[in-house]
PDB file of N, CA and C in Angstrom:
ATOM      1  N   UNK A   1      -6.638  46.842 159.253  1.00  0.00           N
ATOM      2  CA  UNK A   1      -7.475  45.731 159.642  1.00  0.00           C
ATOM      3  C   UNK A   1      -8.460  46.191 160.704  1.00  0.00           C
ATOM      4  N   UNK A   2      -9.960  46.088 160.659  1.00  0.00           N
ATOM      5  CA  UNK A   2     -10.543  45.858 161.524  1.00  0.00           C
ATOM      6  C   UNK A   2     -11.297  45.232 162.650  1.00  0.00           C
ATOM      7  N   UNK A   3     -10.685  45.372 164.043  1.00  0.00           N
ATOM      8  CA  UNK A   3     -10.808  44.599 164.962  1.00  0.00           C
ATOM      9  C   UNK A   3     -12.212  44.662 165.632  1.00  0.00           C
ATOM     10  N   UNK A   4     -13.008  43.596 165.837  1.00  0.00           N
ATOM     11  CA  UNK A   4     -14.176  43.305 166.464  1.00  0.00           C
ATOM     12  C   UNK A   4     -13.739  43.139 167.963  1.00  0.00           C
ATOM     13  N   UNK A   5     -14.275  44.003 169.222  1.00  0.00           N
ATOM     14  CA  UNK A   5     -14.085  43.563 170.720  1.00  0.00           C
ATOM     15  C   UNK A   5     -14.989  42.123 170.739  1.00  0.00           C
ATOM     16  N   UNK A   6     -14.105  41.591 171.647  1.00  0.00           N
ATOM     17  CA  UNK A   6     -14.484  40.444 171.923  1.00  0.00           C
ATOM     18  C   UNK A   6     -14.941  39.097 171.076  1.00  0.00           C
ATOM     19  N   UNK A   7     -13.714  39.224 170.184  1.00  0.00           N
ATOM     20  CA  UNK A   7     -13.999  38.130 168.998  1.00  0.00           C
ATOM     21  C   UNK A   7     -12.321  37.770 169.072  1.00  0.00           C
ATOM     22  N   UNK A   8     -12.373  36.487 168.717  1.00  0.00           N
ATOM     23  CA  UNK A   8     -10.732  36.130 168.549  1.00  0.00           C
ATOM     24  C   UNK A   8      -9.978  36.473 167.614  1.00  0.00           C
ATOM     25  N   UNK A   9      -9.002  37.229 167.642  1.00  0.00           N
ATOM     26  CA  UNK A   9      -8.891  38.262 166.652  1.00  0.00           C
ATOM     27  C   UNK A   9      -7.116  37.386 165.845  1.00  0.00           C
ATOM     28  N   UNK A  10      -6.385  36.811 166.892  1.00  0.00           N
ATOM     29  CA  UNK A  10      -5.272  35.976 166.047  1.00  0.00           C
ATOM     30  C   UNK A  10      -4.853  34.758 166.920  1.00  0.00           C
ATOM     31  N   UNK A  11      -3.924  33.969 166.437  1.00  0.00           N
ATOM     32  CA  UNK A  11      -3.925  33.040 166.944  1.00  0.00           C
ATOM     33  C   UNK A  11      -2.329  32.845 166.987  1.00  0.00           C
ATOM     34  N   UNK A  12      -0.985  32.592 167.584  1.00  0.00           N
ATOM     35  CA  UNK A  12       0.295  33.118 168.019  1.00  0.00           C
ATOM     36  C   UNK A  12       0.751  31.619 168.060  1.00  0.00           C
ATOM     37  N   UNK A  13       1.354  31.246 167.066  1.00  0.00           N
ATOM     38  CA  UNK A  13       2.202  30.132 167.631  1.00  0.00           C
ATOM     39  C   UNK A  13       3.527  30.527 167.597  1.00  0.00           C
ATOM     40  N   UNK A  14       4.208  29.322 168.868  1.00  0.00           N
ATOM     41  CA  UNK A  14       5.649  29.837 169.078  1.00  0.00           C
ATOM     42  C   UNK A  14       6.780  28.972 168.624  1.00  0.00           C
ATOM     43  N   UNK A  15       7.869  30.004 169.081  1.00  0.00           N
ATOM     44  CA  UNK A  15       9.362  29.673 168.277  1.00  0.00           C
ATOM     45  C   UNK A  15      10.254  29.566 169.425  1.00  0.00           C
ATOM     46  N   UNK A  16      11.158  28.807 169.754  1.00  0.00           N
ATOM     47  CA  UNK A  16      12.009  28.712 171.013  1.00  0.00           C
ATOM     48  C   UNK A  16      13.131  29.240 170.688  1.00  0.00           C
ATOM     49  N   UNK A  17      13.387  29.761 169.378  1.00  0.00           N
ATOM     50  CA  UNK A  17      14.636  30.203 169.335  1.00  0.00           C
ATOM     51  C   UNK A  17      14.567  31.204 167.575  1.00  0.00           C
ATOM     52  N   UNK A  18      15.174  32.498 167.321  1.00  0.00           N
ATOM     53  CA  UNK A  18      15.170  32.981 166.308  1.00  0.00           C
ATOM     54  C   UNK A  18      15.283  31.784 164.727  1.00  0.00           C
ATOM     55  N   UNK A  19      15.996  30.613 165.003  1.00  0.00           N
ATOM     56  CA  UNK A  19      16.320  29.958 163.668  1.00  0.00           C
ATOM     57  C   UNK A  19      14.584  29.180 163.777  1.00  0.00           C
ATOM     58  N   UNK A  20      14.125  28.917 164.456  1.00  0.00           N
ATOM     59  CA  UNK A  20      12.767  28.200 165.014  1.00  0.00           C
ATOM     60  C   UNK A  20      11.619  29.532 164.683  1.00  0.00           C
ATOM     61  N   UNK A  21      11.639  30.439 164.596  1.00  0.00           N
ATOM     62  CA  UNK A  21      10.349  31.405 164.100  1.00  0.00           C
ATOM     63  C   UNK A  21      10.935  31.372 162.508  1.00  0.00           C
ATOM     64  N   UNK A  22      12.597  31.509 162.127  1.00  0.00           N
ATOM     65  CA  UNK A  22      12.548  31.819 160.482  1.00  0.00           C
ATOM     66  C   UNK A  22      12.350  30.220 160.156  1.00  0.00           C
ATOM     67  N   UNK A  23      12.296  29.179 160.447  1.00  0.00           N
ATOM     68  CA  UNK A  23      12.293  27.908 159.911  1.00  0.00           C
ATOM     69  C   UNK A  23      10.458  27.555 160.315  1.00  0.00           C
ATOM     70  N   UNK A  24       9.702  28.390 161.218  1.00  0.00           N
ATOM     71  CA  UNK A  24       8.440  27.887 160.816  1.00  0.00           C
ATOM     72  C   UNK A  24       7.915  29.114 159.950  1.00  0.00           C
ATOM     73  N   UNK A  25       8.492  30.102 159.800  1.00  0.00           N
ATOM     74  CA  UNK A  25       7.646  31.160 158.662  1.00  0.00           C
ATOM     75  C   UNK A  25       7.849  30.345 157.601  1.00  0.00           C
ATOM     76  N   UNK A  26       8.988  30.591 157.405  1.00  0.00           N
ATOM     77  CA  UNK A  26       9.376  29.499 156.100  1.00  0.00           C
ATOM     78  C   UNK A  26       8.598  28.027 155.876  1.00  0.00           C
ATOM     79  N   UNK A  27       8.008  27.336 157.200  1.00  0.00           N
ATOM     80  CA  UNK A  27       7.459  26.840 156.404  1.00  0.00           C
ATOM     81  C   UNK A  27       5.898  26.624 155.888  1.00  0.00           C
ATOM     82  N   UNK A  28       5.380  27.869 156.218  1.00  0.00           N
ATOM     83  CA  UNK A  28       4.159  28.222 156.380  1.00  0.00           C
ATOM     84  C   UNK A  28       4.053  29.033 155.115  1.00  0.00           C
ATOM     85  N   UNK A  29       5.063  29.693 154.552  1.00  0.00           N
ATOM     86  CA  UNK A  29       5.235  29.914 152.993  1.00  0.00           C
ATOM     87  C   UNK A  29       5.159  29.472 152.587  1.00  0.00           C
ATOM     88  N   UNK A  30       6.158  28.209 152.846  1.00  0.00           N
ATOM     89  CA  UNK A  30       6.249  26.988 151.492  1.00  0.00           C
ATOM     90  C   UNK A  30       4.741  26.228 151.161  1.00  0.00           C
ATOM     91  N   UNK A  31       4.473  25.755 152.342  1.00  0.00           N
ATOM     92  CA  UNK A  31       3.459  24.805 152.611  1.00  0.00           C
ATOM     93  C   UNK A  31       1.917  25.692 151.918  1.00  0.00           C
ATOM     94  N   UNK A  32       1.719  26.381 152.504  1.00  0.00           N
ATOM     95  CA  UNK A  32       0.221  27.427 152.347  1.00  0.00           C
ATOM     96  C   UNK A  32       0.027  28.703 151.657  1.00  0.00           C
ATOM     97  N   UNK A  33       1.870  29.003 151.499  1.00  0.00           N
ATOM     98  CA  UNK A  33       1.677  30.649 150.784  1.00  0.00           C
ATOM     99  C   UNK A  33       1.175  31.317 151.504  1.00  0.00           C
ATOM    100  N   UNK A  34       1.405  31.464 153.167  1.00  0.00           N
ATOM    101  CA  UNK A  34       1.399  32.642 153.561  1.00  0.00           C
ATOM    102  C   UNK A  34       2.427  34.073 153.696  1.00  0.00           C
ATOM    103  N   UNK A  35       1.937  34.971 153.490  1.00  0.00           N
ATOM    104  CA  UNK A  35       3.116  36.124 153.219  1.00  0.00           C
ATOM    105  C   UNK A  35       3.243  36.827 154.883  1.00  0.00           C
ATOM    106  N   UNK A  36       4.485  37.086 155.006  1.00  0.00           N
ATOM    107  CA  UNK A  36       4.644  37.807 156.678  1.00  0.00           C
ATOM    108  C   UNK A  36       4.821  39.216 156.625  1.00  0.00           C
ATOM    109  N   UNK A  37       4.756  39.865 157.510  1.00  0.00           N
ATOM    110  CA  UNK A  37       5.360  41.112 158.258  1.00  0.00           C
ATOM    111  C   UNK A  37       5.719  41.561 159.433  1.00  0.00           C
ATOM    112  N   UNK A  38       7.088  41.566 159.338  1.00  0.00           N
ATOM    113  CA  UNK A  38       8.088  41.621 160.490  1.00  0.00           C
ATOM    114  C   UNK A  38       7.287  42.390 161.615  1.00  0.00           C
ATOM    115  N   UNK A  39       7.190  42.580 162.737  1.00  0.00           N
ATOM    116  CA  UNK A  39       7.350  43.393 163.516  1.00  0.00           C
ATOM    117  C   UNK A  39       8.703  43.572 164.664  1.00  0.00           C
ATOM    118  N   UNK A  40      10.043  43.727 164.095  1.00  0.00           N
ATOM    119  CA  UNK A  40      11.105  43.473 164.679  1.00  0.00           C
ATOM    120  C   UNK A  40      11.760  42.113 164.553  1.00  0.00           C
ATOM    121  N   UNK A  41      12.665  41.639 165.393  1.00  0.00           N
ATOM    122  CA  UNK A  41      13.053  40.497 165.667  1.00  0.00           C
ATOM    123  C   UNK A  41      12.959  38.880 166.083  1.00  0.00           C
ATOM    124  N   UNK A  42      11.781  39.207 166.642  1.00  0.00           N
ATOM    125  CA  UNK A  42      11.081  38.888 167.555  1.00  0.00           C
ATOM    126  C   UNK A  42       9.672  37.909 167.176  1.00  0.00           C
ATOM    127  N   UNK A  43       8.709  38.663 166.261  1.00  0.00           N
ATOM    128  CA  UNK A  43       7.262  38.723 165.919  1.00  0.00           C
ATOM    129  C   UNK A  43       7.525  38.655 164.359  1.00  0.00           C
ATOM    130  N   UNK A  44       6.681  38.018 163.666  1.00  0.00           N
ATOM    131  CA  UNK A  44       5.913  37.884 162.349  1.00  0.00           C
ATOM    132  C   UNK A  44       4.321  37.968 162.563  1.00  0.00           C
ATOM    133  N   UNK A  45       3.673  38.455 161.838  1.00  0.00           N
ATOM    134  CA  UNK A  45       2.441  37.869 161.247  1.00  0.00           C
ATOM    135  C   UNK A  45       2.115  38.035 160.230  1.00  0.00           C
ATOM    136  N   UNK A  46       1.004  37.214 160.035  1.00  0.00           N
ATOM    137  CA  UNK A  46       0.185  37.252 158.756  1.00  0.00           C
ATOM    138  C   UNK A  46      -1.366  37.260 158.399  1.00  0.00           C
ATOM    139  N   UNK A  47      -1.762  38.322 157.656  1.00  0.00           N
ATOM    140  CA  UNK A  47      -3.112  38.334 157.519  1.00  0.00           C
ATOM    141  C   UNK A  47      -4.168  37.454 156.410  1.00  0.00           C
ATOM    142  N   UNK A  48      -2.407  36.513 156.085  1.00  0.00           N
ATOM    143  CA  UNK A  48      -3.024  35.738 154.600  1.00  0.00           C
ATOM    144  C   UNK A  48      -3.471  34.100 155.012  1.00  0.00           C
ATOM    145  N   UNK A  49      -3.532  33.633 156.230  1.00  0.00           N
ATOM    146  CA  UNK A  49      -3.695  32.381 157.016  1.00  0.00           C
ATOM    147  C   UNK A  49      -5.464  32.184 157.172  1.00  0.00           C
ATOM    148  N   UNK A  50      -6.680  33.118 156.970  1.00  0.00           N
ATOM    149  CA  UNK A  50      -7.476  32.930 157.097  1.00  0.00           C
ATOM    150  C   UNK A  50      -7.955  33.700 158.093  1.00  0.00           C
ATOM    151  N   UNK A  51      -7.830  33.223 159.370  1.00  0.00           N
ATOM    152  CA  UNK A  51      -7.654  33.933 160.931  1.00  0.00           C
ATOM    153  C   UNK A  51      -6.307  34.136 160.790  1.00  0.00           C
ATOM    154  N   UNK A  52      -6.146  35.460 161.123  1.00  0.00           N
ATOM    155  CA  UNK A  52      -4.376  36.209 161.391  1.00  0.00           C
ATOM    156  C   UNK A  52      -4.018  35.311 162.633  1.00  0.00           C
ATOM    157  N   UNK A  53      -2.734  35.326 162.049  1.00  0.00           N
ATOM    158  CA  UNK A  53      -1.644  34.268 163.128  1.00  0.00           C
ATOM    159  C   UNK A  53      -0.247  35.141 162.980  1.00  0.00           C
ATOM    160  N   UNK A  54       0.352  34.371 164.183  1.00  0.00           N
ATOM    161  CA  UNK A  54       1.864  35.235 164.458  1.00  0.00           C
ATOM    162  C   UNK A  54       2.952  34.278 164.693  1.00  0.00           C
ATOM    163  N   UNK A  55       3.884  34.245 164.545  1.00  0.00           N
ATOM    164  CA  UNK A  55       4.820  33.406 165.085  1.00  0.00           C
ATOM    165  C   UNK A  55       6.128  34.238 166.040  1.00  0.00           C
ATOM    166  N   UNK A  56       5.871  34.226 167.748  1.00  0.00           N
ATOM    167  CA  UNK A  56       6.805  34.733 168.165  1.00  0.00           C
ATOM    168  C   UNK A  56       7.942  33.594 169.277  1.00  0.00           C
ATOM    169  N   UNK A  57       8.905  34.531 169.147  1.00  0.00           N
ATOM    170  CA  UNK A  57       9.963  34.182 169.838  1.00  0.00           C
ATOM    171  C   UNK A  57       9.490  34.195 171.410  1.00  0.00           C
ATOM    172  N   UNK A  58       9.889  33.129 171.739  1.00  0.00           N
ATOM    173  CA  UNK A  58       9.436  32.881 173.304  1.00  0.00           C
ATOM    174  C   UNK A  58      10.596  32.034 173.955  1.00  0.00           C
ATOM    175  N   UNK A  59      10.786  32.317 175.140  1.00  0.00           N
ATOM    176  CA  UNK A  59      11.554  30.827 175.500  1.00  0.00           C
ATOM    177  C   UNK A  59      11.510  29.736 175.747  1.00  0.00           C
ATOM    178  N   UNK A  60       9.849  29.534 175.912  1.00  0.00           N
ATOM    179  CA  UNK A  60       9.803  28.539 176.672  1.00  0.00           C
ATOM    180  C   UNK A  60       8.334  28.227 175.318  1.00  0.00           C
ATOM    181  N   UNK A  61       8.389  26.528 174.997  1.00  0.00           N
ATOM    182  CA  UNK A  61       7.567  25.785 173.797  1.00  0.00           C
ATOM    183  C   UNK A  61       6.216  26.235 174.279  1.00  0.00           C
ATOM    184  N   UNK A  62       5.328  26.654 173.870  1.00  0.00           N
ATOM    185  CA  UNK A  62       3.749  26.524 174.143  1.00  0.00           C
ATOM    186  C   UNK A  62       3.157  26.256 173.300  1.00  0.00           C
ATOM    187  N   UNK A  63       1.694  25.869 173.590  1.00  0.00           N
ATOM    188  CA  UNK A  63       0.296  25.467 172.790  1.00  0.00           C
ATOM    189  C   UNK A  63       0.157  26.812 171.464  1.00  0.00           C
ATOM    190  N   UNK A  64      -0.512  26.652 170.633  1.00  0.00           N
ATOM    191  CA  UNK A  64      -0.904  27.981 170.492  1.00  0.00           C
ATOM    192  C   UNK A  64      -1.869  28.755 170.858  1.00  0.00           C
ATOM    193  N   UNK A  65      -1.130  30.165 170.797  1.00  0.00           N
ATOM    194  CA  UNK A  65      -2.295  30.984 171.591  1.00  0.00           C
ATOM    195  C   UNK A  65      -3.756  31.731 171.618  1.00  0.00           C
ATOM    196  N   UNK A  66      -4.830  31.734 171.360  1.00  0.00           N
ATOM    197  CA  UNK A  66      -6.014  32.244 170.960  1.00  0.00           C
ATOM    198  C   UNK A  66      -5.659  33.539 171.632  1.00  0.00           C
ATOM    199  N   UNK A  67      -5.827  35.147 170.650  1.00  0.00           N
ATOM    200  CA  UNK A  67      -5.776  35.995 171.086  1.00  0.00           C
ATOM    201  C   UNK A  67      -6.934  36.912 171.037  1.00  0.00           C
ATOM    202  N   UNK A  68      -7.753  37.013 172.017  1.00  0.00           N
ATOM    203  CA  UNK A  68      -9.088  38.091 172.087  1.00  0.00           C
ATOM    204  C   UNK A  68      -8.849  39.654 171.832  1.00  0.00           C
ATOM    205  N   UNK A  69      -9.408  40.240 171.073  1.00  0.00           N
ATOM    206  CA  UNK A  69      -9.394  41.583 171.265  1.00  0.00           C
ATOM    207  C   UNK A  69     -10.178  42.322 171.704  1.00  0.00           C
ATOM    208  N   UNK A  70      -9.523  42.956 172.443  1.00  0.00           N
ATOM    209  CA  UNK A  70     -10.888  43.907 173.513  1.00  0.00           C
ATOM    210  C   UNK A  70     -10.575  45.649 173.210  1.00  0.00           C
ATOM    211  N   UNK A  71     -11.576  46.126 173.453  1.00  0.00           N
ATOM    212  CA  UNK A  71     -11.011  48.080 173.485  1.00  0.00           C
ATOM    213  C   UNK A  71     -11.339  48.432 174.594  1.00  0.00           C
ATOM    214  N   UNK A  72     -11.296  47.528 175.988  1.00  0.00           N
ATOM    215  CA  UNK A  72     -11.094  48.325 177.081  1.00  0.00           C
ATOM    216  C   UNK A  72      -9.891  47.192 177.837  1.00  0.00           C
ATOM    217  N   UNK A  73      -9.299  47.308 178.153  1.00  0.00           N
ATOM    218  CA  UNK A  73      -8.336  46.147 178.552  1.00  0.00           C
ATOM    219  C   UNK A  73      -8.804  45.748 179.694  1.00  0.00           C
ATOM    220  N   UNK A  74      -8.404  47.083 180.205  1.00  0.00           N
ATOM    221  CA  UNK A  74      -8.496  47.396 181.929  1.00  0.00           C
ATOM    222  C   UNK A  74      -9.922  46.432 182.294  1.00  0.00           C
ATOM    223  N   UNK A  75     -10.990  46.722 181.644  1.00  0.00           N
ATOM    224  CA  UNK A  75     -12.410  46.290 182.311  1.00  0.00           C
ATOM    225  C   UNK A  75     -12.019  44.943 181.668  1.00  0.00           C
ATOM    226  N   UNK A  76     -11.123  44.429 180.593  1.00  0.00           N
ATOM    227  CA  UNK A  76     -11.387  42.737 180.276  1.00  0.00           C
ATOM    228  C   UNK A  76     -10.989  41.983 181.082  1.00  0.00           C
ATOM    229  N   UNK A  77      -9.933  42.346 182.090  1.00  0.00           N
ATOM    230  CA  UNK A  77      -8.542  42.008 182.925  1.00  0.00           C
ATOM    231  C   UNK A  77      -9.511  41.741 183.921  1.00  0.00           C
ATOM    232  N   UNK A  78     -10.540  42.838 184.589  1.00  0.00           N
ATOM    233  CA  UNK A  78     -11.446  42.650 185.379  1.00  0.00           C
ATOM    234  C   UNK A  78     -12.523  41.796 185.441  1.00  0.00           C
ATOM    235  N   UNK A  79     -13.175  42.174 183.973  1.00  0.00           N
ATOM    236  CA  UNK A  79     -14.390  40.387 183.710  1.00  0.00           C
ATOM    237  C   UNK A  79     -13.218  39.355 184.114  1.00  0.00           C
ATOM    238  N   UNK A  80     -12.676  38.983 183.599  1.00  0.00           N
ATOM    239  CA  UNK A  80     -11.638  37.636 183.759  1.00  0.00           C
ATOM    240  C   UNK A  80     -11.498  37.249 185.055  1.00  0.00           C
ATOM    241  N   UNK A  81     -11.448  38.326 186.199  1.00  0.00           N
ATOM    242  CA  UNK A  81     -11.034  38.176 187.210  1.00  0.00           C
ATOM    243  C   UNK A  81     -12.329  37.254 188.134  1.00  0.00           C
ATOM    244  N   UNK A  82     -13.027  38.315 187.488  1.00  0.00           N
ATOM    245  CA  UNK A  82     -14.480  37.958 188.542  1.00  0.00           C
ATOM    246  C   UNK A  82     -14.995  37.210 187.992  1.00  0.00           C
ATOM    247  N   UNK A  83     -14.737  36.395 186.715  1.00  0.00           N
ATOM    248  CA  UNK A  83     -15.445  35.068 186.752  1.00  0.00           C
ATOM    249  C   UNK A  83     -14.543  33.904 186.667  1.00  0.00           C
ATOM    250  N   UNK A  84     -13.519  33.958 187.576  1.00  0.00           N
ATOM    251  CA  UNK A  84     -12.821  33.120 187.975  1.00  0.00           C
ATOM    252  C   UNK A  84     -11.432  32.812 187.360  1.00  0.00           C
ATOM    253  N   UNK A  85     -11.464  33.795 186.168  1.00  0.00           N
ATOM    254  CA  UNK A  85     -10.315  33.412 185.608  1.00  0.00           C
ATOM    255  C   UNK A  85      -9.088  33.971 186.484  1.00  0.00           C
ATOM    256  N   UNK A  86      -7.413  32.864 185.966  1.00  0.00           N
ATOM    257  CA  UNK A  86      -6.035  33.751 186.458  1.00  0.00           C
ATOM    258  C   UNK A  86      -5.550  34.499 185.578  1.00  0.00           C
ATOM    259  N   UNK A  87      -5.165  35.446 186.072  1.00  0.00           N
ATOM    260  CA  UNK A  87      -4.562  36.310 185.149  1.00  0.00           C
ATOM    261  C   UNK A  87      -3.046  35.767 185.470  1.00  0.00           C
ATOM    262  N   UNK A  88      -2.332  35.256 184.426  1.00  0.00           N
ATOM    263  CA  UNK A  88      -0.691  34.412 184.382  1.00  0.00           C
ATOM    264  C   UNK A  88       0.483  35.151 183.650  1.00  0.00           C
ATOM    265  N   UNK A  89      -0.172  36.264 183.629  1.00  0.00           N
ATOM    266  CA  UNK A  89       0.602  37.653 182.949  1.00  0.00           C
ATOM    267  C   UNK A  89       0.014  38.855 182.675  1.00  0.00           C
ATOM    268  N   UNK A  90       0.319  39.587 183.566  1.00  0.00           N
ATOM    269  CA  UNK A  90      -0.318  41.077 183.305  1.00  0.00           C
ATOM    270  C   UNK A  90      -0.432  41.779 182.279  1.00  0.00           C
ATOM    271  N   UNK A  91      -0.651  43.088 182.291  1.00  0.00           N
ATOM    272  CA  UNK A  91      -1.047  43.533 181.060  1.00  0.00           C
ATOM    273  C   UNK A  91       0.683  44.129 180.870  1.00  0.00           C
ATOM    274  N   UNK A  92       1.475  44.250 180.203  1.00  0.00           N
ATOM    275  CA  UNK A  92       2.373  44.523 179.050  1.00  0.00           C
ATOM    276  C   UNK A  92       2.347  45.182 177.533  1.00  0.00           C
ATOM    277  N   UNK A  93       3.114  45.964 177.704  1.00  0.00           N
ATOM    278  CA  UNK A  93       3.433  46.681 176.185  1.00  0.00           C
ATOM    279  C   UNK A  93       3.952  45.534 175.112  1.00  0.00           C
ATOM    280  N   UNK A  94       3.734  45.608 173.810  1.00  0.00           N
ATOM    281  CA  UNK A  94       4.051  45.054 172.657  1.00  0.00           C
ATOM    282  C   UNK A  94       3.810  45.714 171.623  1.00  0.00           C
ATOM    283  N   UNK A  95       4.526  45.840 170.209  1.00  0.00           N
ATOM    284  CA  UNK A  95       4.327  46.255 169.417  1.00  0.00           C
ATOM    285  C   UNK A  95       2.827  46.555 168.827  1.00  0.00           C
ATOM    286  N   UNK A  96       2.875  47.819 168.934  1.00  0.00           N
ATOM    287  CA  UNK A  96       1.115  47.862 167.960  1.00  0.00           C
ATOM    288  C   UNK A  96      -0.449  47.657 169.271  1.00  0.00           C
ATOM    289  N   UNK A  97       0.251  47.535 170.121  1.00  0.00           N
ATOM    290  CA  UNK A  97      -0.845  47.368 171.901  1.00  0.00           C
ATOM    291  C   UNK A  97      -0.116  47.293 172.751  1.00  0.00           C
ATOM    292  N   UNK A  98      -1.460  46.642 173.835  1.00  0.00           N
ATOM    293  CA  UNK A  98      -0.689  46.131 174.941  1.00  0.00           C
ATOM    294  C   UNK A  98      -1.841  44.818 174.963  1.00  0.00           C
ATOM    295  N   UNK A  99      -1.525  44.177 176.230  1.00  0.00           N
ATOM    296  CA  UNK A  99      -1.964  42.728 176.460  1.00  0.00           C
ATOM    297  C   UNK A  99      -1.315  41.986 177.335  1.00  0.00           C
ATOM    298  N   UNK A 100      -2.386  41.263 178.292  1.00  0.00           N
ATOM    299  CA  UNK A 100      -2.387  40.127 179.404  1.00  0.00           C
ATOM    300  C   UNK A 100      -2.638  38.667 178.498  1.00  0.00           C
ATOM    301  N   UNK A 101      -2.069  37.720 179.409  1.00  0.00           N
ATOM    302  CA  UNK A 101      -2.508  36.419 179.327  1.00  0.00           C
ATOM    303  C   UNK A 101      -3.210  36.211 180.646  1.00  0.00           C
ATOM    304  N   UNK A 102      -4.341  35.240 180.518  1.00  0.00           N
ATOM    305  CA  UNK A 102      -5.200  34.174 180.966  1.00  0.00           C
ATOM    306  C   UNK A 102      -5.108  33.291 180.940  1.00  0.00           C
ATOM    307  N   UNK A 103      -5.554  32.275 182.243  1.00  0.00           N
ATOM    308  CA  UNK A 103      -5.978  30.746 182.418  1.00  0.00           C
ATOM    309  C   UNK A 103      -7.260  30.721 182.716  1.00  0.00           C
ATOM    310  N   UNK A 104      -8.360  30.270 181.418  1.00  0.00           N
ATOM    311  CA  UNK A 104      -9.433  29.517 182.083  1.00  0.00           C
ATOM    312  C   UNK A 104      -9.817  28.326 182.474  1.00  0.00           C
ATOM    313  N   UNK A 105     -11.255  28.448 183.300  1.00  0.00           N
ATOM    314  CA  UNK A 105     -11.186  27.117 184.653  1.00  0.00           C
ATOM    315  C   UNK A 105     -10.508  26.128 184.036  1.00  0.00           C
ATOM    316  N   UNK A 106     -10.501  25.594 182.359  1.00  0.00           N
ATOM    317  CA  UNK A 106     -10.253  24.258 182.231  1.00  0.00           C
ATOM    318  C   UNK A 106      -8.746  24.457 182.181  1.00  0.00           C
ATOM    319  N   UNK A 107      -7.919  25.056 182.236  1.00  0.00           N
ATOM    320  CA  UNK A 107      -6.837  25.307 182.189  1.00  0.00           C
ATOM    321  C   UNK A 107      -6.030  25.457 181.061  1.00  0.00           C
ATOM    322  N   UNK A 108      -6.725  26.308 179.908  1.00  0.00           N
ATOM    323  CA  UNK A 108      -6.397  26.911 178.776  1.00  0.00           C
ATOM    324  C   UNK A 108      -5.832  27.614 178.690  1.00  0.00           C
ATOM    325  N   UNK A 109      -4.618  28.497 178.283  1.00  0.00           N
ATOM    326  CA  UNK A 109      -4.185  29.840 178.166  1.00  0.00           C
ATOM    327  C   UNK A 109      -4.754  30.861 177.285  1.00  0.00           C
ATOM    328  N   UNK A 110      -4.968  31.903 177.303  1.00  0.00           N
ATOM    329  CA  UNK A 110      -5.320  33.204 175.993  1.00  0.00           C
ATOM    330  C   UNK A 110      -4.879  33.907 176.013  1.00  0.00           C
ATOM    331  N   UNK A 111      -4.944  35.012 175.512  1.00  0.00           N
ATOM    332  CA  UNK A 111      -4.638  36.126 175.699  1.00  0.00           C
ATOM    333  C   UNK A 111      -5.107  37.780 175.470  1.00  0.00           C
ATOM    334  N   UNK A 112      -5.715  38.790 176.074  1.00  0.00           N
ATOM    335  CA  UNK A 112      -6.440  39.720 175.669  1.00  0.00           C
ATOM    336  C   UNK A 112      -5.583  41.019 175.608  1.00  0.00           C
ATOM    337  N   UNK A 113      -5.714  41.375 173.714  1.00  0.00           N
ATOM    338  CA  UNK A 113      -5.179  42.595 173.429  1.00  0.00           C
ATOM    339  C   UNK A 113      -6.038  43.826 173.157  1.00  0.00           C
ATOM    340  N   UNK A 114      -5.489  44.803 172.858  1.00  0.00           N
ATOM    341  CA  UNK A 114      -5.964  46.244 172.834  1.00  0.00           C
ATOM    342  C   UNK A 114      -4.773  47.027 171.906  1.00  0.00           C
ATOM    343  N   UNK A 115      -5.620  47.441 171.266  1.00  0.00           N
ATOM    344  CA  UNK A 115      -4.803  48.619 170.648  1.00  0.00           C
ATOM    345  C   UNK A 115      -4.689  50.294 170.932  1.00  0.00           C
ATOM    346  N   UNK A 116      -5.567  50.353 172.123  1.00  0.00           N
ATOM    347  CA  UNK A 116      -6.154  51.633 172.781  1.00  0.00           C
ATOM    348  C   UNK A 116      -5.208  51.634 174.413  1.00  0.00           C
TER     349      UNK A 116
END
């Protein structure tokens, strides 16, 4: 797949519990015929949703997530900073990158990955 910097590259909704990511893949099969691929325990996605989406295990319920892709992290972490955004999670390893979450002013969450 090829990733455009600075375009929203997937979109992550979550699961509060392992039976809660296989009971919404499942029903995102049933419903739309989307097809998954594991990345562990944890993570699904799919490139068959239109815009790629993921469904991960989290603990705690959230919105879903708009995920930006960038190929410099380091300098995205920095725009963010200096135009006011919080950074509400640093940058972190994950399968296949790494990646921070964001709050902008209106109090949105995102999140900016890298595969570099």
């Amino acid at each position: 797949m090829t990733h455009t910097p600075n375009h929203i590259d997937y979109l992550e909704f979550s699961a509060g519990s392992q039976e809660g990511l296989q009971a919404n893949r499942q029903f995102y099969e049933t419903v739309f015929g989307w097809s998954y691929q594991e990345w562990g325990d944890e993570y699904v996605d799919t490139q068959s949703s239109g815009l790629a989406s993921g469904i991960a295990l989290t603990s705690e319920k959230r919105a879903p997530l708009p995920v930006v892709y960038t190929d410099d992290l380091e300098a995205s972490l920095q725009n963010i900073k200096a135009a006011g955004g919080n950074i509400c999670r640093d940058i972190f390893d994950f399968p296949g990158g790494r990646r921070f979450h964001f709050i902008d002013p209106s109090g949105n969450e995102l999140a900016v990955w890298s595969d570099k």
